[in-house]
Protein backbone atom coordinates (compact mmCIF):
# COMPACT_ATOMS: atom_id res chain seq x y z
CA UNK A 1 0.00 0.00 0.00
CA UNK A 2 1.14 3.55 -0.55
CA UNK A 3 0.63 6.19 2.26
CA UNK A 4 1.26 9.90 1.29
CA UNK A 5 2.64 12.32 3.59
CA UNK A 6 4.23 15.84 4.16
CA UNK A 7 8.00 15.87 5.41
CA UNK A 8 7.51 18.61 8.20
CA UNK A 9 10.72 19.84 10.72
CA UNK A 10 10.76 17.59 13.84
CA UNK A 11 11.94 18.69 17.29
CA UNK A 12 15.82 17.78 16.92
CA UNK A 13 15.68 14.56 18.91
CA UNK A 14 15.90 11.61 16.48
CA UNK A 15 19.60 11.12 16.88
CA UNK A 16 19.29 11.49 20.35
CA UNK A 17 16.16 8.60 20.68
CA UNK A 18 17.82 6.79 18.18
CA UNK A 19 21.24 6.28 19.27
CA UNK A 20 20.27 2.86 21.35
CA UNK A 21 18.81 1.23 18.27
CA UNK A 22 21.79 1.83 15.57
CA UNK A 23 22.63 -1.60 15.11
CA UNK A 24 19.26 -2.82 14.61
CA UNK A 25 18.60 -0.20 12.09
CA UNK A 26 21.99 -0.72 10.44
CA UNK A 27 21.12 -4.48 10.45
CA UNK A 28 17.64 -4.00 8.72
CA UNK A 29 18.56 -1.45 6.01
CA UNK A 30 22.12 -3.38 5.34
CA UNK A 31 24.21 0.33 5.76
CA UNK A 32 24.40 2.62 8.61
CA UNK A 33 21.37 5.26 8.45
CA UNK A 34 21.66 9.11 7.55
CA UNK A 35 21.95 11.25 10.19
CA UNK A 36 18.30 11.99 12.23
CA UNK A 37 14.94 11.05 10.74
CA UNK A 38 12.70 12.48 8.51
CA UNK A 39 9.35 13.31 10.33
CA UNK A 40 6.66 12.11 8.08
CA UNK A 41 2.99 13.87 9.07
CA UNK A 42 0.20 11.43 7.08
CA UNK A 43 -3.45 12.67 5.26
CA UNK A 44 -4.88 9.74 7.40
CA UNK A 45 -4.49 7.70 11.00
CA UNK A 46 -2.43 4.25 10.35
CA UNK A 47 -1.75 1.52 12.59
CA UNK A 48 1.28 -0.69 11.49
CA UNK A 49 1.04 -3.97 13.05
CA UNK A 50 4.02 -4.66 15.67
CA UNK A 51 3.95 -8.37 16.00
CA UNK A 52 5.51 -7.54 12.66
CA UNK A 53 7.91 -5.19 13.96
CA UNK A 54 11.73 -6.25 12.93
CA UNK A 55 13.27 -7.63 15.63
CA UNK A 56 12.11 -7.46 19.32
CA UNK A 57 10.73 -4.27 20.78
CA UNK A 58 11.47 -2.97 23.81
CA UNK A 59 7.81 -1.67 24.50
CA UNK A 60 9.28 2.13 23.50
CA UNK A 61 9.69 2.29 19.95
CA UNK A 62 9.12 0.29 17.26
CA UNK A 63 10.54 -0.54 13.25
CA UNK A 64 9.36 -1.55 10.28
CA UNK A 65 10.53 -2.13 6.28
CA UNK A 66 9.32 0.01 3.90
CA UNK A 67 10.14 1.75 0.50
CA UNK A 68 10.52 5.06 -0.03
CA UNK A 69 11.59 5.92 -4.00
CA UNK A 70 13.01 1.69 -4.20
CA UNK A 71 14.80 3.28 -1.65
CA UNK A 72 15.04 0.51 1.61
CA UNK A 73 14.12 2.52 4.55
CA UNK A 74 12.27 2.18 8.41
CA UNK A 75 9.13 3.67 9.67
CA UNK A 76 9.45 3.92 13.30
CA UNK A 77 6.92 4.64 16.05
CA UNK A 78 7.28 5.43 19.75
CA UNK A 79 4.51 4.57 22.55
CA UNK A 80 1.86 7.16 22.42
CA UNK A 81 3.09 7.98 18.83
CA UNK A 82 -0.38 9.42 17.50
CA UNK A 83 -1.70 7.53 13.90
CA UNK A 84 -0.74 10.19 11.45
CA UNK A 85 2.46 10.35 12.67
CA UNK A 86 5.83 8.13 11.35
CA UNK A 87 9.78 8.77 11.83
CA UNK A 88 11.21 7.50 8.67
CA UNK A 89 15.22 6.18 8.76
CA UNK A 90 17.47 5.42 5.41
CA UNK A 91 20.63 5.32 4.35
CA UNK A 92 20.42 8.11 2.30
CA UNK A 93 19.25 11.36 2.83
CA UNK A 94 15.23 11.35 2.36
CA UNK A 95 14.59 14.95 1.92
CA UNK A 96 16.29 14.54 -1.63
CA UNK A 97 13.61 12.55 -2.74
CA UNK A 98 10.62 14.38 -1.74
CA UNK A 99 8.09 15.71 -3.95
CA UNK A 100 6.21 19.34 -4.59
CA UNK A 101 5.44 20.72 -0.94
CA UNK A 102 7.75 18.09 0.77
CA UNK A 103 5.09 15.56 -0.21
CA UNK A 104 7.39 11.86 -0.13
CA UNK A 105 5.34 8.54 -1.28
CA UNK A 106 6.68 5.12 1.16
CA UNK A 107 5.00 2.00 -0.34
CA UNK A 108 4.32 -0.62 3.02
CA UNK A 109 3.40 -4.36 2.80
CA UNK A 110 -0.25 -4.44 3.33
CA UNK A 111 0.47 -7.23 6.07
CA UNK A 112 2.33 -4.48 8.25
CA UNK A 113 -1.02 -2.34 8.44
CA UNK A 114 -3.76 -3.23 10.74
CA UNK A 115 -7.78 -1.66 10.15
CA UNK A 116 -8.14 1.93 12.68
CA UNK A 117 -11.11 0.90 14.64
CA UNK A 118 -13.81 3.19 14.30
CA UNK A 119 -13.99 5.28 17.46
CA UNK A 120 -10.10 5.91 17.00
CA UNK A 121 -10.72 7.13 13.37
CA UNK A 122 -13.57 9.43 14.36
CA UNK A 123 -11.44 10.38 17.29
CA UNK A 124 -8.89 10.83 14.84
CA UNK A 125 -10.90 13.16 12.47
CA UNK A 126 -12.39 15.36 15.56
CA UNK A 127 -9.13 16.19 17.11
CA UNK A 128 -6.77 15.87 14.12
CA UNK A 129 -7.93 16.39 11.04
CA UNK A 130 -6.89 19.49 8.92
CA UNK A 131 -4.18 20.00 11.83
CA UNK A 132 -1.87 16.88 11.71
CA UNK A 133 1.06 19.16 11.22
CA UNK A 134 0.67 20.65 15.14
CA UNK A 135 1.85 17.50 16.52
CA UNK A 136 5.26 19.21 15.56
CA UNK A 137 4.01 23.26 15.79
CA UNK A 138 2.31 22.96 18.96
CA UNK A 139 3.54 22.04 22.17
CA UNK A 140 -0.29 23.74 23.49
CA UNK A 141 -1.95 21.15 21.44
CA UNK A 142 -0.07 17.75 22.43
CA UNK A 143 -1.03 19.35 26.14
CA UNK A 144 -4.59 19.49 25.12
CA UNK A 145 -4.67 16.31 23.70
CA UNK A 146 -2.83 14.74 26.98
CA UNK A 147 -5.42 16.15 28.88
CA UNK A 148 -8.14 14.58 27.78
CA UNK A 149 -7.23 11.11 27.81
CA UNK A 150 -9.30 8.46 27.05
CA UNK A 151 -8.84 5.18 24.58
CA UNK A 152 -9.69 7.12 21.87
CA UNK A 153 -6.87 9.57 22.04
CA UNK A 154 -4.68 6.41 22.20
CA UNK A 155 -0.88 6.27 20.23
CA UNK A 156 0.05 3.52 17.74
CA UNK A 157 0.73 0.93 20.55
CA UNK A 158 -1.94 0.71 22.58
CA UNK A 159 -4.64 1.17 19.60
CA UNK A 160 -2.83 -1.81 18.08
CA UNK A 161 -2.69 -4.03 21.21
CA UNK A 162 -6.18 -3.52 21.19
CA UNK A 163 -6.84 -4.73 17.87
CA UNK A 164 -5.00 -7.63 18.55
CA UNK A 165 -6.25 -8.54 22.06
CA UNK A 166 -10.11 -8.51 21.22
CA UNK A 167 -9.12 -10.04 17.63
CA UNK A 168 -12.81 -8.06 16.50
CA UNK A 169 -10.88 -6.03 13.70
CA UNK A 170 -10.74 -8.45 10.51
CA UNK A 171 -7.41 -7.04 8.28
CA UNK A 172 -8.42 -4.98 5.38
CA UNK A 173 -7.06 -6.50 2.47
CA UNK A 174 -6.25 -3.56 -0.09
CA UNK A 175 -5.37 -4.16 -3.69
């Protein structure tokens, strides 16, 4: 499947949170990664499925394969990561290939994406939609959003462990 997002500037931390997991990521993408991430900001909430996560996770963060451009690269996640939200990792320097706008295309396997229940997507849509890019502008926001809680307002991990616990969400499969 192909998700489309906007590159956006990211708070300055990815080496930083990233520094613990460089031989995993090295080990995945067969080089060692560019220096930082880029910060991808999606159009719509994703979950990416992390019983297919490469290697084992350490409950904080999360990787998976991707493509971005037949370039090999690594979506990452963090707990409480919201669903619009993805780190990408390569061995090259993503911003080179993005698009008009700082629009970049990753193609995932569809069996790394699991369906958004439907209270998280309308969630998703009430609190999110048309301002996905303040996860990054808006430390006021995130605050907000803290604040009122609730399984709704949940991040990648514990929407997905959800999913998989109550095994009610049958996987879209997506030509």
């Amino acid at each position: 499947m192909r998700i489309l997002g906007k590159a956006v500037v990211g708070r300055g931390q990815a080496d930083r949170s990233l520094a613990s997991y460089r031989l995993k990521i090295e080990e995945a993408l067969g080089n060692a990664p560019h220096p930082g991430s880029l910060n991808l900001v999606l159009r719509q909430p994703i979950v990416l499925d992390p019983q297919r996560a490469i290697g084992a996770s350490d409950g904080k963060r999360w990787f998976w394969l991707a493509q971005c451009a037949a370039t090999p690269c690594l979506l990452t996640r963090w707990r409480g990561c919201p669903l619009h939200v993805v780190e990408v990792v390569a061995a090259v320097r993503l911003r080179d290939l993005e698009g008009e706008a700082g629009a970049l295309q990753i193609d995932v396997d569809n069996d790394l994406l699991l369906p958004v229940p439907l209270t998280n997507r309308l969630f998703w849509v009430l609190l999110w939609a048309g301002r996905q890019h303040w996860f990054y502008a808006s430390d006021r926001y995130l605050k907000f959003r803290q604040r009122l809680g609730g399984k709704h307002l949940e991040g990648q991990a514990a929407v997905a462990a959800r999913c998989r616990h109550t095994g009610s969400y049958v996987k879209e499969v997506k030509p």
